[in-house]
Protein backbone atom coordinates (compact mmCIF):
# COMPACT_ATOMS: atom_id res chain seq x y z
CA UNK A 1 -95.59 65.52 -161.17
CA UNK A 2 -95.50 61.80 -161.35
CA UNK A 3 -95.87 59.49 -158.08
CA UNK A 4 -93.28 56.59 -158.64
CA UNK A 5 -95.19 53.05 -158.62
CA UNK A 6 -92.65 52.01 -156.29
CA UNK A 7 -93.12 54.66 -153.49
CA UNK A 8 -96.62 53.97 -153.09
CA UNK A 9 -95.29 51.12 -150.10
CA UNK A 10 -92.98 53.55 -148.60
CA UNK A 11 -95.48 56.44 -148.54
CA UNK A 12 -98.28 54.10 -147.56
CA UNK A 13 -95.98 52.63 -144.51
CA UNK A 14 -95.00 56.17 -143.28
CA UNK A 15 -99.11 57.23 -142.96
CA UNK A 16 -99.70 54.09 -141.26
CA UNK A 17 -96.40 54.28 -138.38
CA UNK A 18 -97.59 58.36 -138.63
CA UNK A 19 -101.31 57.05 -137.43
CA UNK A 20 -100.11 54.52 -134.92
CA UNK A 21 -97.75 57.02 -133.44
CA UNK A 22 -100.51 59.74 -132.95
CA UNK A 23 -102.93 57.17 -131.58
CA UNK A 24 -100.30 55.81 -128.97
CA UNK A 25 -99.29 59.66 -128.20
CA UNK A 26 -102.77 60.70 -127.46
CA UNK A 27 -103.31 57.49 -125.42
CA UNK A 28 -100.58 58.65 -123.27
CA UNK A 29 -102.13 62.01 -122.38
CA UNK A 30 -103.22 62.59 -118.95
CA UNK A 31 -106.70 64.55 -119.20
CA UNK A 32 -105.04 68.01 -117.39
CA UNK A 33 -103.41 68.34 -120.88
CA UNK A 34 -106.37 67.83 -123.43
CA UNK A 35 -106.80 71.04 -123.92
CA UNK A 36 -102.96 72.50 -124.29
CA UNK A 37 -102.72 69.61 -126.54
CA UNK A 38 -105.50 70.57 -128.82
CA UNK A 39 -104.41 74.27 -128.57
CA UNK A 40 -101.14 72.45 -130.84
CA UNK A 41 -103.29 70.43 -133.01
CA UNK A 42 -105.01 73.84 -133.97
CA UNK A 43 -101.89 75.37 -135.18
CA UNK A 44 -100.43 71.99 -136.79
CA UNK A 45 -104.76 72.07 -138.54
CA UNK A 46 -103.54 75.51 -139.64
CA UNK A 47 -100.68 74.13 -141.73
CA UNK A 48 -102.16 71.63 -143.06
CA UNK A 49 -105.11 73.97 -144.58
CA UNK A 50 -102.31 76.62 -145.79
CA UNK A 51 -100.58 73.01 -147.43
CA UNK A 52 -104.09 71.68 -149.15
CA UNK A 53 -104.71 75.43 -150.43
CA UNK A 54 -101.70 75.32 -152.19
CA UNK A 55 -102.27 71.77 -153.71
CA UNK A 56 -105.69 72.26 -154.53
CA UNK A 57 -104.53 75.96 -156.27
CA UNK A 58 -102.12 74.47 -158.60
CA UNK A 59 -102.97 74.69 -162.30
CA UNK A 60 -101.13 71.50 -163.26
CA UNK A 61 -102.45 69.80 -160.07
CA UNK A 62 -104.57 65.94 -161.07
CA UNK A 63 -107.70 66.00 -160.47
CA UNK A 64 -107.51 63.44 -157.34
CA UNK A 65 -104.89 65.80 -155.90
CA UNK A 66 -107.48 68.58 -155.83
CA UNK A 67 -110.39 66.49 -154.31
CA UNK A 68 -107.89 65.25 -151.41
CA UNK A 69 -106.81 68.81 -151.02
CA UNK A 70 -110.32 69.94 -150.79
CA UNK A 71 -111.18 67.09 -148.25
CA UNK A 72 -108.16 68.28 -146.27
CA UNK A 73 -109.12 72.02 -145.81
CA UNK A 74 -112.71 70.84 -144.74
CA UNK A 75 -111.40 68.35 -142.19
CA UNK A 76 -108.78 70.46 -140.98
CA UNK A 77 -110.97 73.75 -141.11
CA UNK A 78 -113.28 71.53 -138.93
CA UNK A 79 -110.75 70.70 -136.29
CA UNK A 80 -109.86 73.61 -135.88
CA UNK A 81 -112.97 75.58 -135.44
CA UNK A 82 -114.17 72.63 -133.10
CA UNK A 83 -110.92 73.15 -130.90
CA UNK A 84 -111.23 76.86 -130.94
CA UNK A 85 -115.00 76.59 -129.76
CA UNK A 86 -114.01 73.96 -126.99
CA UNK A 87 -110.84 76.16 -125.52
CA UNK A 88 -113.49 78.80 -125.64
CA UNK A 89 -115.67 76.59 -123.47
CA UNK A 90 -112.85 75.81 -120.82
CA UNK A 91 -111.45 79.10 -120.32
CA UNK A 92 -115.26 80.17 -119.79
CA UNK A 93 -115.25 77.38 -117.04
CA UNK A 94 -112.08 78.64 -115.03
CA UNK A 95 -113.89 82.42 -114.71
CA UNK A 96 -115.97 83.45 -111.20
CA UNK A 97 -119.15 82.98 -110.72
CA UNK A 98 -119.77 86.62 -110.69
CA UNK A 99 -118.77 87.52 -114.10
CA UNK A 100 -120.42 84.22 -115.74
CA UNK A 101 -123.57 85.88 -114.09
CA UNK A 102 -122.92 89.19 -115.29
CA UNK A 103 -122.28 88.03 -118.94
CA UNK A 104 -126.03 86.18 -119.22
């Protein structure tokens, strides 16, 4: 699996309108919708880990193929622990008083 010399523009202009898109997305999100949103970037997170698995598997895979793979589970694997503990955390907040006291 050979990477053209040419695409290397294409590809790198695609990650960099990709990035610019998410930022300005994100920037448009009212705070009410933080959390639903990162509810979606945990299943999106997901995908990319089952993705990197299967790069980072491959026998024939290059050796820089593997590393990026590898940095891609832990990053993903990260973000999606982190958003699992934090939707934990603000489900916990919309519960009564009476059975946060109970649970401590």
């Amino acid at each position: 699996m050979d990477l053209d010399p040419a695409m290397i523009p294409l590809l790198f202009f695609i990650f960099v309108l990709a990035m610019l898109l998410g930022i300005e997305l994100i920037r448009k999100v009212p705070s009410q919708l933080h959390t639903p949103l990162m509810s979606g970037s945990n299943a999106v997170s997901g995908i990319t880990i089952v993705g990197a698995l299967i790069a980072a598997g491959r026998q024939d895979s290059p050796t820089a193929v593997t590393v990026l793979a590898t940095l891609a589970v832990t990053f993903a694997m990260i973000n999606v622990v982190g958003g699992y503990l934090v939707t934990d955390r603000m489900l916990k907040m919309f519960k009564g008083k009476d059975k946060r006291r109970g649970e401590q």
